[in-house]
N, C-alpha and C. Protein backbone atom coordinates (compact mmCIF):
# COMPACT_ATOMS: atom_id res chain seq x y z
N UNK A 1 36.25 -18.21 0.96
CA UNK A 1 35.47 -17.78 -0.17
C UNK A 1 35.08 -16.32 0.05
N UNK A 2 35.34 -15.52 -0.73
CA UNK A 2 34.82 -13.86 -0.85
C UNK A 2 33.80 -13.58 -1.71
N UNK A 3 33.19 -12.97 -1.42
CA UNK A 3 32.23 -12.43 -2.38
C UNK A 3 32.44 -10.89 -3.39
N UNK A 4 32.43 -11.19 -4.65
CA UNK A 4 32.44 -9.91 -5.68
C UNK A 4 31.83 -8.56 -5.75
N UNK A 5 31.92 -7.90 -5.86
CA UNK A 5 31.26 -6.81 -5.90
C UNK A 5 30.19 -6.63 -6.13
N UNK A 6 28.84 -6.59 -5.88
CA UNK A 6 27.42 -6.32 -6.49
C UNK A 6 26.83 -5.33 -6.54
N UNK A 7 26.76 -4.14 -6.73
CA UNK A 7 26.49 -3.19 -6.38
C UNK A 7 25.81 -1.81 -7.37
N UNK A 8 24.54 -1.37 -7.11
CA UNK A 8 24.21 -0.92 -8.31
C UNK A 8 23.17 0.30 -7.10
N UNK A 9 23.24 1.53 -7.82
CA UNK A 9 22.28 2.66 -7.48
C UNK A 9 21.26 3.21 -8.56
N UNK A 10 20.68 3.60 -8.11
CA UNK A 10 19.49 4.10 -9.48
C UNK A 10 18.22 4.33 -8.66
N UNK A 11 18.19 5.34 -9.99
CA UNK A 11 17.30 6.91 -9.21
C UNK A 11 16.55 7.53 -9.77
N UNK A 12 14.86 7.42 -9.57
CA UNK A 12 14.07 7.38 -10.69
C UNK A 12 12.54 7.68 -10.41
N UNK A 13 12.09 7.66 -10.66
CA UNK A 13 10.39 7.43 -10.40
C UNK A 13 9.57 5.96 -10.53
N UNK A 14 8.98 5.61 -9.95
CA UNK A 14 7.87 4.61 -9.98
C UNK A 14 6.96 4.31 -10.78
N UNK A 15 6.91 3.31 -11.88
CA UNK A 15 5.90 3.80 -12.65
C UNK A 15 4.72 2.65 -12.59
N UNK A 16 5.01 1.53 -11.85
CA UNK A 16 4.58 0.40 -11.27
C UNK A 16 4.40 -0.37 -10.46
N UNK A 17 3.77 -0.94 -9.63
CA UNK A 17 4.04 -1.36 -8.69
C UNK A 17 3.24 -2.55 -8.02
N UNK A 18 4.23 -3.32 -7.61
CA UNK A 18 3.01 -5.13 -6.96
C UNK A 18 3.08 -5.41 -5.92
N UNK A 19 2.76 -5.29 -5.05
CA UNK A 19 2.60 -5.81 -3.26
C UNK A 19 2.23 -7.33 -2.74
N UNK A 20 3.41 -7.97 -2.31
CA UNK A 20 2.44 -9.16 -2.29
C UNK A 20 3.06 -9.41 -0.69
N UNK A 21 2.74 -10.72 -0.40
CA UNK A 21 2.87 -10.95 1.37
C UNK A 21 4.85 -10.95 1.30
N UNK A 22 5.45 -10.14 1.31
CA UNK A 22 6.61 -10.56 2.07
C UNK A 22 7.38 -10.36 1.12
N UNK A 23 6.77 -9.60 0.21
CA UNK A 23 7.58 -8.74 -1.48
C UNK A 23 6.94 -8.09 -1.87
N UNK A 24 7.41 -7.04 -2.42
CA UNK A 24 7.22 -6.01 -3.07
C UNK A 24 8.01 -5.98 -4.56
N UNK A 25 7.02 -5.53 -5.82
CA UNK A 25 7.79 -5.61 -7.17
C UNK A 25 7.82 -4.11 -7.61
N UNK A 26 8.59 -3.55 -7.85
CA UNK A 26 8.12 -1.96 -8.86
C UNK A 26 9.14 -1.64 -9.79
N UNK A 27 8.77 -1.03 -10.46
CA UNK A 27 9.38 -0.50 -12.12
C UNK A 27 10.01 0.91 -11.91
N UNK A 28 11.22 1.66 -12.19
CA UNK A 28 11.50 2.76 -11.65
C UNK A 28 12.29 3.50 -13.08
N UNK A 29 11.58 4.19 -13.39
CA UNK A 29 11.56 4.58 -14.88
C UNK A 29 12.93 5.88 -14.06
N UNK A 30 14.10 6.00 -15.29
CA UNK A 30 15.04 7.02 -14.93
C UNK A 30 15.50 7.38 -16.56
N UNK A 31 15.67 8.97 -16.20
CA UNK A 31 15.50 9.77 -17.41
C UNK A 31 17.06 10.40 -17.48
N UNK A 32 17.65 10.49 -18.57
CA UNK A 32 19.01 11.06 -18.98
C UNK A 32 18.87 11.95 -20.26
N UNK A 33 19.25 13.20 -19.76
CA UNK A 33 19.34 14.31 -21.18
C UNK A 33 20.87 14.58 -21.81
N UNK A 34 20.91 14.46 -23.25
CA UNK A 34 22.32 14.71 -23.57
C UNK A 34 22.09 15.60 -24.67
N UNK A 35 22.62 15.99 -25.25
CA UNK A 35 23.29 16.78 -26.09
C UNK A 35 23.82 16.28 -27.27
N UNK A 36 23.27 16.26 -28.31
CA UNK A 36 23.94 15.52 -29.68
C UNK A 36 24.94 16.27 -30.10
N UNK A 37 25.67 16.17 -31.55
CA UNK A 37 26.89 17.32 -31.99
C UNK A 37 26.27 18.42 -32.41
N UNK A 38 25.06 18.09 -32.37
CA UNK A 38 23.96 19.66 -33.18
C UNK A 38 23.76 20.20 -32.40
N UNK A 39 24.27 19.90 -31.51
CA UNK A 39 23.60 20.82 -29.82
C UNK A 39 21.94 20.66 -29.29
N UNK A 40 21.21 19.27 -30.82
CA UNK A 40 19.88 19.37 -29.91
C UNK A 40 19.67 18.57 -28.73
N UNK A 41 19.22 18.79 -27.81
CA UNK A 41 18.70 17.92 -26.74
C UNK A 41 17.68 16.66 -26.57
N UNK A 42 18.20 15.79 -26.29
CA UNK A 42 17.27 14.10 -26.25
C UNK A 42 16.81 13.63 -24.97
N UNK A 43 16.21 12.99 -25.35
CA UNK A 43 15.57 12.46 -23.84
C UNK A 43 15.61 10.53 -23.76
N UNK A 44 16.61 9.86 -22.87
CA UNK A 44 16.57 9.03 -22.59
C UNK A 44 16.21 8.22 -22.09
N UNK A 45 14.99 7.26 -21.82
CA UNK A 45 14.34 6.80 -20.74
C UNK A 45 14.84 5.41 -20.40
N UNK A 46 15.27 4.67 -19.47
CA UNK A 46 15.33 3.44 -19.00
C UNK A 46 14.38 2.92 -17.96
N UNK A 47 13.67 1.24 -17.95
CA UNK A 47 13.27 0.99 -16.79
C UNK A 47 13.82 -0.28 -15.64
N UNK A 48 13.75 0.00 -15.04
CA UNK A 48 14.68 -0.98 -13.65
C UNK A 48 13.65 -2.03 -13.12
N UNK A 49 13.42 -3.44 -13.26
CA UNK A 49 12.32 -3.80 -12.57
C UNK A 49 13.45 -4.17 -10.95
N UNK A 50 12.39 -3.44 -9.97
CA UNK A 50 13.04 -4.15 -8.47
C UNK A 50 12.62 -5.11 -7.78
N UNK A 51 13.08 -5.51 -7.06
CA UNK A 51 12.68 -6.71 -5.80
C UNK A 51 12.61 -6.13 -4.96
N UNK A 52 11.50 -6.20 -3.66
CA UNK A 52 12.23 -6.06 -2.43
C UNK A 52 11.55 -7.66 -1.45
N UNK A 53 12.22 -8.09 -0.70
CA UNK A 53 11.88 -8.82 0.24
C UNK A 53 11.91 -8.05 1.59
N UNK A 54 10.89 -9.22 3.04
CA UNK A 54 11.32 -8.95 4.14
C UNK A 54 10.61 -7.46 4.83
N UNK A 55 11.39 -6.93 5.75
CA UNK A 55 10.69 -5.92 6.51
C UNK A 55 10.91 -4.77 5.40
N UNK A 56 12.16 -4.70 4.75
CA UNK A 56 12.06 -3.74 3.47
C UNK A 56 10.70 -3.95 2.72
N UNK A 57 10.12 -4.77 2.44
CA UNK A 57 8.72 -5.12 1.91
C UNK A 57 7.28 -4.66 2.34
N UNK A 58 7.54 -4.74 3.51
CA UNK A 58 6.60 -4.19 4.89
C UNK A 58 6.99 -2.78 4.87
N UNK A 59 7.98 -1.85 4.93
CA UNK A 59 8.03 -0.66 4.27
C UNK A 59 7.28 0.00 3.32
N UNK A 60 8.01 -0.68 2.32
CA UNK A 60 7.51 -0.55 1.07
C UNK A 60 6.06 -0.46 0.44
N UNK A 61 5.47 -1.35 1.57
CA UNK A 61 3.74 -1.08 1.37
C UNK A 61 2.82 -0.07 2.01
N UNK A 62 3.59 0.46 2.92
CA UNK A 62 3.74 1.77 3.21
C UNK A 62 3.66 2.73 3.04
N UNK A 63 4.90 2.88 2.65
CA UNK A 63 5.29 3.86 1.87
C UNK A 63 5.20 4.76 -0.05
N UNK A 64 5.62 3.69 -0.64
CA UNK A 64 5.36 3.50 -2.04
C UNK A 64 4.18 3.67 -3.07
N UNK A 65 4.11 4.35 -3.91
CA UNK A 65 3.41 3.99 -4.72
C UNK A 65 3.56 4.85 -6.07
N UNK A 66 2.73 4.49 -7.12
CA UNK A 66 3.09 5.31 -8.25
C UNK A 66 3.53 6.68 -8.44
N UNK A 67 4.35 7.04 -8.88
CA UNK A 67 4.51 8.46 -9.29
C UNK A 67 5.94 8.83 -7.76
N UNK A 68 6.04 7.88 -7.31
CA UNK A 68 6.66 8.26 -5.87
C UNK A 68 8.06 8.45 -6.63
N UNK A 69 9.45 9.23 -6.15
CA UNK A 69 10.36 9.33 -6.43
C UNK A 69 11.68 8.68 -5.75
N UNK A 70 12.28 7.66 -6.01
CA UNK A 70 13.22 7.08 -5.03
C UNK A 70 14.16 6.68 -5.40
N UNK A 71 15.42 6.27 -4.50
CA UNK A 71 16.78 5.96 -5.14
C UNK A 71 16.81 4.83 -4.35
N UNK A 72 17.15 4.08 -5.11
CA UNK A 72 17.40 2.14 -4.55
C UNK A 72 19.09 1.84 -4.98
N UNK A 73 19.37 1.58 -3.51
CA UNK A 73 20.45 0.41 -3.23
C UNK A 73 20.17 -0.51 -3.87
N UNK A 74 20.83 -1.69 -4.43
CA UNK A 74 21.00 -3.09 -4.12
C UNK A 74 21.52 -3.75 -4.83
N UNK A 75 21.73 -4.72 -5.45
CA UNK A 75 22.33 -5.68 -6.03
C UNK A 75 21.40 -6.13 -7.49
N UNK A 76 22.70 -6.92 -8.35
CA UNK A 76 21.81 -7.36 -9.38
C UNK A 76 21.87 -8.91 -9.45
N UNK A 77 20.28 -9.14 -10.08
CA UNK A 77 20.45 -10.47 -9.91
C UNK A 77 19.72 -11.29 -11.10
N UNK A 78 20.27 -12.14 -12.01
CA UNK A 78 19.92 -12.54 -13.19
C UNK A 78 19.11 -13.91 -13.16
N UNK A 79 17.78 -13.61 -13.38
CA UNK A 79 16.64 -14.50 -13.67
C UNK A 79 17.28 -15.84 -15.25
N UNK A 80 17.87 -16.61 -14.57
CA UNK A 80 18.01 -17.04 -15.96
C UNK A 80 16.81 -18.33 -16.94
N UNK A 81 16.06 -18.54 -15.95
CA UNK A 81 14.67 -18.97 -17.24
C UNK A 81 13.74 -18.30 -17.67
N UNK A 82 14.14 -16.71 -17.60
CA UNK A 82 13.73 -15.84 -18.61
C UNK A 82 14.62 -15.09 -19.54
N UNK A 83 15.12 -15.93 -19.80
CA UNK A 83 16.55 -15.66 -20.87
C UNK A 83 17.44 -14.24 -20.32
N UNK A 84 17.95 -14.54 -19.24
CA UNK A 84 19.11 -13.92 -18.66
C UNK A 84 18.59 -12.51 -18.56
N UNK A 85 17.27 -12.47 -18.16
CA UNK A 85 16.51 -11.27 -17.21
C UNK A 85 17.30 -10.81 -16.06
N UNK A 86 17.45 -9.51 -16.14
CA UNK A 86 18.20 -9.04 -15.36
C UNK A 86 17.49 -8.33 -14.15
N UNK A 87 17.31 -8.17 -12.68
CA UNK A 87 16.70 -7.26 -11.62
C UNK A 87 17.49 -6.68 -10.90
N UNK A 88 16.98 -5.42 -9.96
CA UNK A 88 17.85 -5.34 -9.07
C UNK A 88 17.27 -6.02 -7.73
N UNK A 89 17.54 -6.50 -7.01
CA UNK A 89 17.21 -6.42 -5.59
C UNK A 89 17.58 -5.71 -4.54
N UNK A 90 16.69 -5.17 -4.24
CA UNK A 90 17.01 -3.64 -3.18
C UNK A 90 17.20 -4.12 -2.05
N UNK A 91 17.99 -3.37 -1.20
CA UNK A 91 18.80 -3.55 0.15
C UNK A 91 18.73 -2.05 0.50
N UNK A 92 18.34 -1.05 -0.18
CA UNK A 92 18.36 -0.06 0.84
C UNK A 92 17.46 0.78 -0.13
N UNK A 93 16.09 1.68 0.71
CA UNK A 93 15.59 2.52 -0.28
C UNK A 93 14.97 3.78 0.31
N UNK A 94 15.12 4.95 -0.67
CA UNK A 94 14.82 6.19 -0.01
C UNK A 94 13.90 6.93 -0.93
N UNK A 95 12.65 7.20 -0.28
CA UNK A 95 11.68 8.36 -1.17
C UNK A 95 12.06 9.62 -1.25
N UNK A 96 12.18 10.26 -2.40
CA UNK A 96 12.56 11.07 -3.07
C UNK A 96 11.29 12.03 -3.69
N UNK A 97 11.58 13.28 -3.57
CA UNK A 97 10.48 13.83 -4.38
C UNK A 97 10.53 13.75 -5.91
N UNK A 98 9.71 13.84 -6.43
CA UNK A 98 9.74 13.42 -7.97
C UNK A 98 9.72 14.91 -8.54
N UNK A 99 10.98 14.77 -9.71
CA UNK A 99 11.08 16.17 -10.15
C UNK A 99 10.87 16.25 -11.41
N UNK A 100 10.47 17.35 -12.09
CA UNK A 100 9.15 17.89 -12.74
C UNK A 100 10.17 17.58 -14.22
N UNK A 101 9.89 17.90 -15.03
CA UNK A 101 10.59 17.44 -16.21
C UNK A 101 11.09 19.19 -16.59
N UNK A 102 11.18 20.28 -15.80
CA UNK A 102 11.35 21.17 -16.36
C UNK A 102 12.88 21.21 -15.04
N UNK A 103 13.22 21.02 -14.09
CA UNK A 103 14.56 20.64 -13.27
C UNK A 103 15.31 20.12 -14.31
């Protein structure tokens, strides 16, 4: 038996965050600017809810908190008795400085 590919990065800011014994929950808001055919500029926002378990968790309480800037490893994983809720669960994570909306 092999296992499929799971694999997801994303890179964002913190805009939430829950600490509990042996997990950690946070929200990681990530912003995309494009260009319409008019040439005006938009602003895209998405939010990521994460998991973390384990000593990554114990990190995480640490380290983390609102406004913090970070890029998360990990996998996705679909809650399905909340009608096919989607998370990531992190496996690898790095604080990042959070950059200004004028970068």
């Amino acid at each position: 038996m092999t296992n499929n590919l799971n694999s997801v990065i994303v890179e964002g800011t913190i805009t939430k965050i829950e600490k509990v014994e042996n997990a950690a929950y946070f929200t990681v808001c990530t912003k995309r600017y494009f260009k319409d055919t008019y040439g005006e500029i938009h602003e895209e926002s998405n939010y990521f809810e994460i998991e973390v378990y384990g000593k990554l968790a114990s990190a995480c309480d640490k380290l983390l908190k609102e406004e913090t800037g970070v890029r998360v490893v990990g996998r996705l994983k679909s809650i399905r008795y909340e009608h096919n809720k989607v998370v990531i669960v992190a496996e690898h994570i790095e604080e990042k400085p959070a950059k200004s909306d004028e970068d």
